[in-house]
N, C-alpha and C. Protein backbone atom coordinates (compact mmCIF):
# COMPACT_ATOMS: atom_id res chain seq x y z
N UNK A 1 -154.98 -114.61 31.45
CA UNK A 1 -153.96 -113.59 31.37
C UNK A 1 -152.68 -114.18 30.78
N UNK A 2 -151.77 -113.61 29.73
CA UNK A 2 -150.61 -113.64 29.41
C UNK A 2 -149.69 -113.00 30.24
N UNK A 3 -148.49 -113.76 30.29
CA UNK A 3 -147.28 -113.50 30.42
C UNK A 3 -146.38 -113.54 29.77
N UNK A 4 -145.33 -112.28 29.78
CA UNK A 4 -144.57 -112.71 28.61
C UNK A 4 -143.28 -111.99 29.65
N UNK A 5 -141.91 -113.01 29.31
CA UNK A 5 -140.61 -112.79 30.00
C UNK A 5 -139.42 -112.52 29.41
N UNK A 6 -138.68 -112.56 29.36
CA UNK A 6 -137.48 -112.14 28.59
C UNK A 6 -135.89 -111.93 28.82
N UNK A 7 -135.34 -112.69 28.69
CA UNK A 7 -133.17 -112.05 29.45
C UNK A 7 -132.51 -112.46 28.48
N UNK A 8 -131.45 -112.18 28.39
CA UNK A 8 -129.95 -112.36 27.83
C UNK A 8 -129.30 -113.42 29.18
N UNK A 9 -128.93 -114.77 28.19
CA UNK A 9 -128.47 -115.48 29.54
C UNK A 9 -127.19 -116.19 29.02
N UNK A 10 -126.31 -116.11 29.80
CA UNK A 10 -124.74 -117.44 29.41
C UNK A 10 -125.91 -118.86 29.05
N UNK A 11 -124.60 -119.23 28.16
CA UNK A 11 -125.40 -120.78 27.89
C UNK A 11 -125.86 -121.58 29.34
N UNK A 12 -125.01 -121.75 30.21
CA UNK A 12 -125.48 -122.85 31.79
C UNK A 12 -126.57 -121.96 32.36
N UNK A 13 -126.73 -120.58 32.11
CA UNK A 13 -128.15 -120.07 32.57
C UNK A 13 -129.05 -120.20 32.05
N UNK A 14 -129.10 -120.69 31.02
CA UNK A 14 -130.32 -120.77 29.88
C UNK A 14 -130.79 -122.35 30.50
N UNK A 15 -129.76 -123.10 30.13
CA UNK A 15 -129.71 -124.66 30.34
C UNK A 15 -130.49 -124.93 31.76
N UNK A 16 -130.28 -124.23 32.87
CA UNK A 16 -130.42 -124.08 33.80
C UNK A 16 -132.18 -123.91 34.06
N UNK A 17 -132.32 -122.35 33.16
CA UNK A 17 -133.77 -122.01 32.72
C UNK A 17 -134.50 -123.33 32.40
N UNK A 18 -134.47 -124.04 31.71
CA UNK A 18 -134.71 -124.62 30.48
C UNK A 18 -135.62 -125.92 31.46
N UNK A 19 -134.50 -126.44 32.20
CA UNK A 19 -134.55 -127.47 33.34
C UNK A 19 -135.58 -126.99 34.44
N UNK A 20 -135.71 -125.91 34.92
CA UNK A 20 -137.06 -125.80 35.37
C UNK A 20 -138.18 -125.22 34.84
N UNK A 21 -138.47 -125.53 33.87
CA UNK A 21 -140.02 -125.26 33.07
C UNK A 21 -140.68 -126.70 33.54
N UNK A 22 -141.34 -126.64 33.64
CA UNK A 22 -142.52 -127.75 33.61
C UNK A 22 -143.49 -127.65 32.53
N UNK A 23 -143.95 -128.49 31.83
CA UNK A 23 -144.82 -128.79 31.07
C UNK A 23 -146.35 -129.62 31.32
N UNK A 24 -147.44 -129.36 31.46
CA UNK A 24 -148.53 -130.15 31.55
C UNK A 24 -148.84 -130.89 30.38
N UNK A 25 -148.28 -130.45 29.17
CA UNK A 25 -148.70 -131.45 27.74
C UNK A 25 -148.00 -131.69 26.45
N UNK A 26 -147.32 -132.24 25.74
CA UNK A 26 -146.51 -132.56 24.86
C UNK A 26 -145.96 -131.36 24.33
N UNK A 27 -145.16 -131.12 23.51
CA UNK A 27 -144.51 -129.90 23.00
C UNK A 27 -144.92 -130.17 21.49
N UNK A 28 -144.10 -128.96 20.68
CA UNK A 28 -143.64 -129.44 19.13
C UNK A 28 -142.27 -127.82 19.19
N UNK A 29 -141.53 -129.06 18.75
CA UNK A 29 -140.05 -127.92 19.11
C UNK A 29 -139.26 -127.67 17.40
N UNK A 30 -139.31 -126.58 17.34
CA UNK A 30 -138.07 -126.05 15.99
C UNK A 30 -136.83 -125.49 16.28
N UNK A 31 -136.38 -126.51 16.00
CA UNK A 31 -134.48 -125.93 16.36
C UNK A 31 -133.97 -126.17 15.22
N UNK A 32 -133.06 -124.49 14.77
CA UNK A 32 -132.27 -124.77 13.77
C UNK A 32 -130.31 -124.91 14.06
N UNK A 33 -129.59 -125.21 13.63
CA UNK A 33 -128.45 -125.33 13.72
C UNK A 33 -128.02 -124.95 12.39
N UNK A 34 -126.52 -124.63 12.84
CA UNK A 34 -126.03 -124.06 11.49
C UNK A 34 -126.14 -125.30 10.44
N UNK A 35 -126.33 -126.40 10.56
CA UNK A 35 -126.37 -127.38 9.21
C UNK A 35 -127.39 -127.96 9.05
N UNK A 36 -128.66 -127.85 9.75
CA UNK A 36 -129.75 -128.39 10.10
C UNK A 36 -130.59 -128.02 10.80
N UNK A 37 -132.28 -128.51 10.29
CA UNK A 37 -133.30 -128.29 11.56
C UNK A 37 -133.93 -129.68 12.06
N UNK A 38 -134.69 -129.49 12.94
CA UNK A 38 -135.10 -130.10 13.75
C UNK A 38 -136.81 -129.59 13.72
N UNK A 39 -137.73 -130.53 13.64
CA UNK A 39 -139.15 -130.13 14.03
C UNK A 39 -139.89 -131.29 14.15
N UNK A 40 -139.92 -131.84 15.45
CA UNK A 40 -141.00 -132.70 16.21
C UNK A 40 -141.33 -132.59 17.63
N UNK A 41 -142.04 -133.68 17.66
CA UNK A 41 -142.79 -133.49 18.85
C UNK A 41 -141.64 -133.81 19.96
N UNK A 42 -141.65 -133.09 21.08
CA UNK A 42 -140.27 -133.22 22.05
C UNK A 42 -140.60 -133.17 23.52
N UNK A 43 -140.18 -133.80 24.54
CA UNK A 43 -140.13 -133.05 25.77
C UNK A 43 -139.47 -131.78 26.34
N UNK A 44 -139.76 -130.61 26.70
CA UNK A 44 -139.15 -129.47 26.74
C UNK A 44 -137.20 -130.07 27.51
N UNK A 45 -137.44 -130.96 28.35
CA UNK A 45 -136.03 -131.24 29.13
C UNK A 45 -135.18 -132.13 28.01
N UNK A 46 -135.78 -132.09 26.67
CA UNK A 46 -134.88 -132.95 25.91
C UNK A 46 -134.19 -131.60 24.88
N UNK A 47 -134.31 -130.39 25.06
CA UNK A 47 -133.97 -129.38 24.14
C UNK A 47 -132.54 -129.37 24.83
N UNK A 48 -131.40 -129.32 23.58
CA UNK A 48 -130.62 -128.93 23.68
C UNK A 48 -130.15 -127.16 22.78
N UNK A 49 -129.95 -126.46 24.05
CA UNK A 49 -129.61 -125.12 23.37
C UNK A 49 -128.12 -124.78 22.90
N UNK A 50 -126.89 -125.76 23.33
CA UNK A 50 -126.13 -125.25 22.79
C UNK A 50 -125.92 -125.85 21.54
N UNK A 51 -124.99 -124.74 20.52
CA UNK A 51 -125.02 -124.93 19.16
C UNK A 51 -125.72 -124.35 18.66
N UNK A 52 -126.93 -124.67 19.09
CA UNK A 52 -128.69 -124.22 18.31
C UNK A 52 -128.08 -122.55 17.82
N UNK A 53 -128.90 -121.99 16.98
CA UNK A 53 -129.21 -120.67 16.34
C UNK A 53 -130.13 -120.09 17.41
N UNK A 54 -131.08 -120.74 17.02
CA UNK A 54 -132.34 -120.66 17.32
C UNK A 54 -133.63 -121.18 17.59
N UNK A 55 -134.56 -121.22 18.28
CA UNK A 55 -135.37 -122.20 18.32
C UNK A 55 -136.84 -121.94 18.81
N UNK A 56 -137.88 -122.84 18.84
CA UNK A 56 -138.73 -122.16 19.67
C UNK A 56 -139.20 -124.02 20.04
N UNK A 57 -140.10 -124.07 21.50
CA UNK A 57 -140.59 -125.22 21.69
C UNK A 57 -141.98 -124.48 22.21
N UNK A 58 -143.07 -125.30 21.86
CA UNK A 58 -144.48 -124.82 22.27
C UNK A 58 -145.31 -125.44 22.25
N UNK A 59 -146.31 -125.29 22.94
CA UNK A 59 -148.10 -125.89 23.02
C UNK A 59 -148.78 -124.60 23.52
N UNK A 60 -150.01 -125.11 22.93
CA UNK A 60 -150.93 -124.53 23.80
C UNK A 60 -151.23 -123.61 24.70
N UNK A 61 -150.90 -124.39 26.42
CA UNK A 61 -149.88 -123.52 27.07
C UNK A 61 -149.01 -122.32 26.85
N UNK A 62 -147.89 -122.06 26.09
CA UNK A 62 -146.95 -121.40 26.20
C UNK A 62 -146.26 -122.04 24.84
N UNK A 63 -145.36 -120.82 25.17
CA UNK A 63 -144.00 -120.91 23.90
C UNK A 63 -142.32 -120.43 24.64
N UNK A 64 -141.57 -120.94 23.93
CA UNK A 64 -140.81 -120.69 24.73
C UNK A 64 -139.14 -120.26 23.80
N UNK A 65 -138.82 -118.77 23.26
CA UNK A 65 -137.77 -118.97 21.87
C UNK A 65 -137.06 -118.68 22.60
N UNK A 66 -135.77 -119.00 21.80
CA UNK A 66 -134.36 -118.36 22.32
C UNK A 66 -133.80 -117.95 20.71
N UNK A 67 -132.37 -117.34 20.43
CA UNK A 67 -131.58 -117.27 19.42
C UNK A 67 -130.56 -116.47 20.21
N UNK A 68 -129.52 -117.21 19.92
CA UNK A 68 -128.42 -116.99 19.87
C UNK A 68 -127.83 -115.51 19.95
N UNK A 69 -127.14 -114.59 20.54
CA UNK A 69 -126.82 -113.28 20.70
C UNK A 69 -125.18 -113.21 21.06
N UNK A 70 -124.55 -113.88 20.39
CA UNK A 70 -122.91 -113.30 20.79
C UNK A 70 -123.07 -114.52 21.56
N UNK A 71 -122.21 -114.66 22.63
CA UNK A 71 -121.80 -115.52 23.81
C UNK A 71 -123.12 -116.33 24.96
N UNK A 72 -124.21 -115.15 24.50
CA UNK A 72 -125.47 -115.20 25.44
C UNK A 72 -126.51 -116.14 24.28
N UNK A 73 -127.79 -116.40 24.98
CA UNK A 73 -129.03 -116.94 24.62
C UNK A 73 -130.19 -115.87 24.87
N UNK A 74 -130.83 -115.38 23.98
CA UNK A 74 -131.90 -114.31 24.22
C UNK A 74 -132.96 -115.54 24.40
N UNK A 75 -133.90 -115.09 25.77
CA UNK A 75 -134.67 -116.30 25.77
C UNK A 75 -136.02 -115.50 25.91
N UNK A 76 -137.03 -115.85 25.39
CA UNK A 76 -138.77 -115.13 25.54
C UNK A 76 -139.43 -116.34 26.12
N UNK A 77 -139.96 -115.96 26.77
CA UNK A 77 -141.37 -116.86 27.25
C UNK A 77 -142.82 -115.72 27.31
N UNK A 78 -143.57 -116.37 26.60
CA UNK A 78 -144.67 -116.17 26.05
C UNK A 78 -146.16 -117.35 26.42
N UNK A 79 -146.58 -117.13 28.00
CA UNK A 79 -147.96 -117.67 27.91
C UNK A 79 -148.93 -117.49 28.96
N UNK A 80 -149.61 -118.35 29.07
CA UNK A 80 -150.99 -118.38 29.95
C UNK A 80 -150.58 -118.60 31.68
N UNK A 81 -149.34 -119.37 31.84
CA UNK A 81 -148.66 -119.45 32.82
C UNK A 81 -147.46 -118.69 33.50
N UNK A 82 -147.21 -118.53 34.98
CA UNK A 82 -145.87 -117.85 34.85
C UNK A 82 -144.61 -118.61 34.72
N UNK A 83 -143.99 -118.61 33.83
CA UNK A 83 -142.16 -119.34 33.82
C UNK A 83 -141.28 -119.15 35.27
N UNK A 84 -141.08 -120.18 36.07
CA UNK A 84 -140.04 -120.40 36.57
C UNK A 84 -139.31 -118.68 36.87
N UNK A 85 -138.48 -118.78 37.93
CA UNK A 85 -137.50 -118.11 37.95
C UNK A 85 -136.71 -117.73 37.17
N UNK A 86 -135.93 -116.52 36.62
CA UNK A 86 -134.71 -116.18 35.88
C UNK A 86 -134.77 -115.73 35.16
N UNK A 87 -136.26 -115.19 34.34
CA UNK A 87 -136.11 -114.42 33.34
C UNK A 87 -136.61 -113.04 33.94
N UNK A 88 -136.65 -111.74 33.30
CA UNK A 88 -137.54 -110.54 34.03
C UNK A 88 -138.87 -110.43 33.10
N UNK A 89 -139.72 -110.00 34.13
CA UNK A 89 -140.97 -110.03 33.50
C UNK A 89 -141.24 -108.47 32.76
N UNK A 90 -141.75 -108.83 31.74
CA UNK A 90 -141.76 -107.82 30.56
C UNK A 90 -143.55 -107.88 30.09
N UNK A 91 -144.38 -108.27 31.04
CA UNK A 91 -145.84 -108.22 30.73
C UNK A 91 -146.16 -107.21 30.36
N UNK A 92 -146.28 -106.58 31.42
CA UNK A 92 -146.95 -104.75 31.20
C UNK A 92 -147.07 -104.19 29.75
N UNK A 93 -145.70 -105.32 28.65
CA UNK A 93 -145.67 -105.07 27.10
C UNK A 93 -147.07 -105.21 26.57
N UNK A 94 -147.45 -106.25 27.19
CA UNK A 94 -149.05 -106.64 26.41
C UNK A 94 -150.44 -105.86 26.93
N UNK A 95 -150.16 -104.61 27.80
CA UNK A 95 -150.96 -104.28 28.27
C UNK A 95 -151.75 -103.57 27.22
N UNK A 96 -152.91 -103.04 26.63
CA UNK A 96 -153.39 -102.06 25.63
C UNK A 96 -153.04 -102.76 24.41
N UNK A 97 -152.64 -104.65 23.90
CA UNK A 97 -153.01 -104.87 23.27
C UNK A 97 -154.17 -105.99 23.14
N UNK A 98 -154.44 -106.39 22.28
CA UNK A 98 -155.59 -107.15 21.79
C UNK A 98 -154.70 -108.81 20.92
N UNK A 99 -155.40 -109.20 21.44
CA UNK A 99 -154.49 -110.83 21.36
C UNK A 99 -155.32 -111.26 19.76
N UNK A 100 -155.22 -111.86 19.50
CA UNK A 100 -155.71 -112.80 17.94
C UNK A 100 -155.22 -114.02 17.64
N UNK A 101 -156.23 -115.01 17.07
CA UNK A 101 -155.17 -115.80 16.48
C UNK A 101 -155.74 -116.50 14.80
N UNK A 102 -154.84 -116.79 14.57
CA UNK A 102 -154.33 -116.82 13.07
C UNK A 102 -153.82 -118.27 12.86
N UNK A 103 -154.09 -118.64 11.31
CA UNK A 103 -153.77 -119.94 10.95
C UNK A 103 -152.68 -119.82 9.94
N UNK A 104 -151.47 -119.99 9.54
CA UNK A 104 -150.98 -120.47 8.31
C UNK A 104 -150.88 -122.13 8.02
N UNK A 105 -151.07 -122.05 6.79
CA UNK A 105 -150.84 -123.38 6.26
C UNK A 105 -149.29 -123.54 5.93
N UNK A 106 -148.45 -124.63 6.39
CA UNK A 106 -147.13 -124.63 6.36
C UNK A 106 -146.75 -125.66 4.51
N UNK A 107 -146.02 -126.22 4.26
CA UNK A 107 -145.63 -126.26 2.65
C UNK A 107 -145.65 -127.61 2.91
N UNK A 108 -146.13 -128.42 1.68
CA UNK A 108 -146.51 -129.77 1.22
C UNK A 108 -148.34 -130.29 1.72
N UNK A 109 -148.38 -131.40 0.78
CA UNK A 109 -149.46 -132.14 0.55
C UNK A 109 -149.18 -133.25 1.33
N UNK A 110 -149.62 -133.87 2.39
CA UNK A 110 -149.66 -135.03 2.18
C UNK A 110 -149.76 -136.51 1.35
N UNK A 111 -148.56 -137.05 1.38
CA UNK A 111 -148.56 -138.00 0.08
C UNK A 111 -149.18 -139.39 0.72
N UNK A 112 -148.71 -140.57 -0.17
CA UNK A 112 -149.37 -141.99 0.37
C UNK A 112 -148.14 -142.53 1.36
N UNK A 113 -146.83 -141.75 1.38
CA UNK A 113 -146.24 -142.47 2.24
C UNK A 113 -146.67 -142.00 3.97
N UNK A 114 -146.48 -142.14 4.71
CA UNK A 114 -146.74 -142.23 6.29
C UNK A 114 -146.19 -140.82 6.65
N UNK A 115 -146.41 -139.86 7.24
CA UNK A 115 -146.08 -138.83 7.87
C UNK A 115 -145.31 -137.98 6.39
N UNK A 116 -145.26 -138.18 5.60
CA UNK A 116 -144.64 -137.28 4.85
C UNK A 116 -145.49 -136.37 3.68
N UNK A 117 -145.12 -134.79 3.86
CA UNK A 117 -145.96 -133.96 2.68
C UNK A 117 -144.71 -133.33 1.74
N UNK A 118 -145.24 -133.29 0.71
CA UNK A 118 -144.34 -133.04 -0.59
C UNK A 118 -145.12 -131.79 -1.18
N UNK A 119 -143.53 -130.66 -0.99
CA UNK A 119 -144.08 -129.32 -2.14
C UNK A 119 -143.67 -129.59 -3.35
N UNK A 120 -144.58 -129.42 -4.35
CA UNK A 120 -144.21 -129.89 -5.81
C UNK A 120 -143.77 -128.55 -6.14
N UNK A 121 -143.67 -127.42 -6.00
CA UNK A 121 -143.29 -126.23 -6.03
C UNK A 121 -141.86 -126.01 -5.95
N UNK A 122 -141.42 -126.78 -5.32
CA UNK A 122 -140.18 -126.47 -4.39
C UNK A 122 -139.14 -127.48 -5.27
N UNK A 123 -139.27 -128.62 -5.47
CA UNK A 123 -140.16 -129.82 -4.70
C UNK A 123 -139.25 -130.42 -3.05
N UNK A 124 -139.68 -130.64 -2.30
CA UNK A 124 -139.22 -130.88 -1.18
C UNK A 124 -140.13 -131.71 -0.23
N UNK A 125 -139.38 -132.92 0.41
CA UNK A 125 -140.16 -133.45 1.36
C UNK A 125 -140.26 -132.80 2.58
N UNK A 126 -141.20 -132.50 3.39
CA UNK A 126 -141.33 -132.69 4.09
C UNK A 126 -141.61 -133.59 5.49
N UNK A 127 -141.48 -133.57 6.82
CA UNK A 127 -142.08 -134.77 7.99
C UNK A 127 -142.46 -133.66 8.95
N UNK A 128 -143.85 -133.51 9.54
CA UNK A 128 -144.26 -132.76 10.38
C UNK A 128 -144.47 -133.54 11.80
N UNK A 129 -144.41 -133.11 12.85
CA UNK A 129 -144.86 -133.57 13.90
C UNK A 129 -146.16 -134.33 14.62
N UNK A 130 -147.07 -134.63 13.17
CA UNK A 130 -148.01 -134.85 13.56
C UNK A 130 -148.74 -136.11 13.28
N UNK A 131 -149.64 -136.97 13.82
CA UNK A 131 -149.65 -138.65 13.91
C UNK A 131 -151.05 -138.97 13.35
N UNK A 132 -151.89 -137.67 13.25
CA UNK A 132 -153.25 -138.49 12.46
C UNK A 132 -153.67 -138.68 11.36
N UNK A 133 -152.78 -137.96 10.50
CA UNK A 133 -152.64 -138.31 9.04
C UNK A 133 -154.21 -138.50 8.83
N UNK A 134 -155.00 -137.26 8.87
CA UNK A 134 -157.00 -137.73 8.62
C UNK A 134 -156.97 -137.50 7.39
N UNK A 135 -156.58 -137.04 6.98
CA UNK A 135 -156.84 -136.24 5.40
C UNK A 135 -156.17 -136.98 4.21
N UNK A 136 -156.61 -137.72 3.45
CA UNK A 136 -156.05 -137.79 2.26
C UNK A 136 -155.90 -136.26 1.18
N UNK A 137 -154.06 -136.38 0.92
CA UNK A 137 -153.62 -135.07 0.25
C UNK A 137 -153.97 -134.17 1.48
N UNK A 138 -154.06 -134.11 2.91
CA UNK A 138 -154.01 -132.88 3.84
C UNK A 138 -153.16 -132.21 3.75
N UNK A 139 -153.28 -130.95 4.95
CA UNK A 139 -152.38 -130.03 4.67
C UNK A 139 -152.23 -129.90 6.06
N UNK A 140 -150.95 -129.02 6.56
CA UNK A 140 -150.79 -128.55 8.47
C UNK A 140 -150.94 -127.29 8.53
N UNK A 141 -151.97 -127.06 9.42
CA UNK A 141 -151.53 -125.72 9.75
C UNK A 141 -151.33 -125.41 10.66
N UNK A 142 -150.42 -123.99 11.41
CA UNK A 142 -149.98 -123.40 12.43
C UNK A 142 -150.59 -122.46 13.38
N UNK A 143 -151.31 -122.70 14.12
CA UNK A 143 -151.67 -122.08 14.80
C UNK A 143 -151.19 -120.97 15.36
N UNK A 144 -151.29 -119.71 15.26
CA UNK A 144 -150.36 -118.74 16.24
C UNK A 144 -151.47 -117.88 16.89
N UNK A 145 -150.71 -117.15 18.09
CA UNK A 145 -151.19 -115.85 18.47
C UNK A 145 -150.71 -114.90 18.35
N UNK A 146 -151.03 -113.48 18.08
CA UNK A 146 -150.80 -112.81 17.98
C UNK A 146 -150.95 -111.53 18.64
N UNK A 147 -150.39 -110.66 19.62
CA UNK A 147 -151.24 -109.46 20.55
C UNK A 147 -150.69 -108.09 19.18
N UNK A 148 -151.53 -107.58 19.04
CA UNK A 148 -151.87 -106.51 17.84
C UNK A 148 -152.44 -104.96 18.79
N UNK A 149 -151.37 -104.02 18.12
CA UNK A 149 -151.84 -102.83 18.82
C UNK A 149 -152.56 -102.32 18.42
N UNK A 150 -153.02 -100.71 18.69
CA UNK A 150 -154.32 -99.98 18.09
C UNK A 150 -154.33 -99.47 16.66
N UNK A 151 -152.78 -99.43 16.12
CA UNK A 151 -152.31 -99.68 14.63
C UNK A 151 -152.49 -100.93 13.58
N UNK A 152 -153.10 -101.89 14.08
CA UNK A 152 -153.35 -103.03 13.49
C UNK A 152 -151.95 -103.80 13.30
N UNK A 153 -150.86 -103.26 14.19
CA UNK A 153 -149.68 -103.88 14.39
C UNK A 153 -149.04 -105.41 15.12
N UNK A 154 -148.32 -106.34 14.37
CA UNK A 154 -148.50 -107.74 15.87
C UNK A 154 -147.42 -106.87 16.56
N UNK A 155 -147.19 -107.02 17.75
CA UNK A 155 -145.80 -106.50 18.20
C UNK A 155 -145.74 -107.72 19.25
N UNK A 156 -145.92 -108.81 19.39
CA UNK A 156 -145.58 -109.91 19.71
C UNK A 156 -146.64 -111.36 19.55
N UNK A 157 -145.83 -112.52 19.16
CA UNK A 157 -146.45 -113.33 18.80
C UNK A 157 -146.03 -114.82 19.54
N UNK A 158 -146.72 -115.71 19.39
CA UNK A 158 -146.18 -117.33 19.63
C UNK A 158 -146.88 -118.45 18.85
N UNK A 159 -145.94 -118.98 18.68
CA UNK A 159 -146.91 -120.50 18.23
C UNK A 159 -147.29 -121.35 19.05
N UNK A 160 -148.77 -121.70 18.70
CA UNK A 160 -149.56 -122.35 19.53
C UNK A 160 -149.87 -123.45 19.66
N UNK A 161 -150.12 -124.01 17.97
CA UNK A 161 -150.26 -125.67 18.29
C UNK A 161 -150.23 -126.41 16.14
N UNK A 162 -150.56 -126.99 15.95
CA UNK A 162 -150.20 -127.46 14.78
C UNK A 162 -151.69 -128.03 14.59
N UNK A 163 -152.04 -128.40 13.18
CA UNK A 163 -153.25 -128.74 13.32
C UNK A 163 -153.35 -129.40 12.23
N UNK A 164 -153.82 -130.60 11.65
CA UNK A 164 -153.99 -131.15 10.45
C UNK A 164 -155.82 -131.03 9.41
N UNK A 165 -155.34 -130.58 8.57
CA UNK A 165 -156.52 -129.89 7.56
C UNK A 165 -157.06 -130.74 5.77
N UNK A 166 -158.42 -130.59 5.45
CA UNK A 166 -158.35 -131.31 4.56
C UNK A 166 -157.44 -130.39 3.11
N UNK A 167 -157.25 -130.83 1.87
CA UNK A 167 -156.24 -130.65 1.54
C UNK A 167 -157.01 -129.10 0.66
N UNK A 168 -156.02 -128.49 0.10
CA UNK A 168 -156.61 -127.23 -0.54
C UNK A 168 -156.28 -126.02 0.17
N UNK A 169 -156.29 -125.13 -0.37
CA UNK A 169 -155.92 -123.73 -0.48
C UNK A 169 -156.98 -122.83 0.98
């Protein structure tokens, strides 16, 4: 069963939130800031939300976004577990839908240097969160879920896990 939660919180309530999640297994966290992002592998108690835009940290398990709303932090939790105290539960949303999941491939090739993929398109380096480098020229892809209504609509989603692929389209 999914759970999915949801509030508008002052920054020390979020922070607060944040500090009691527990995690059973590594993360991979995207935080953007107004001059920068952030995307590796993290402990959820190492996220800092203020400043941030926006962000999401996730596994497997669960996902967990926030973005920024005026003075407040809109925070979602999205998973297999229930979150801690402080958010209100907003499940009943997923009731009558149908869950899925889906792969995108995220941008660059893996090159010969160590953790890094390059879009020749773009061109832009990339560094992904990820340590097995199997693939000569691989590619990453993103795991998500998706719950989809009887319209073939997502009306809520999370990211799930990252995955390394041989290289190609």
């Amino acid at each position: 069963m999914a759970y999915l939660f949801s509030k508008d919180l002052v920054e020390e309530e979020a922070r607060a939130f944040v500090r009691r999640v527990k995690r059973k297994e590594p993360c991979v966290s995207i935080v953007f800031y107004p001059d920068r992002f952030i995307f590796e592998k993290s402990a959820l108690e190492k996220i800092v939300l203020e400043k941030s835009a926006q962000g999401r940290i996730f596994s497997p398990e669960s996902e967990l976004q926030w973005r920024r709303m005026g003075e407040k932090l809109r925070l979602v939790y999205l998973g297999e577990s229930l979150p801690p105290e402080g958010l209100e539960n907003c499940s009943k949303e997923l009731d009558q839908l149908e869950r899925e999941t889906g792969e995108f491939f995220l941008w660059g090739v893996l090159t010969e240097k160590e953790n890094r993929w390059i879009e020749q398109q773009v061109p832009v380096e990339f560094k992904y969160p990820v340590t097995e480098n199997q693939y000569p020229r691989g590619r990453i892809k993103l795991v998500v879920e998706k719950w989809i209504d009887a319209s073939g609509d997502a009306r809520f989603s999370r990211y799930h896990s990252l995955k390394e692929t041989k290289g190609g389209v």
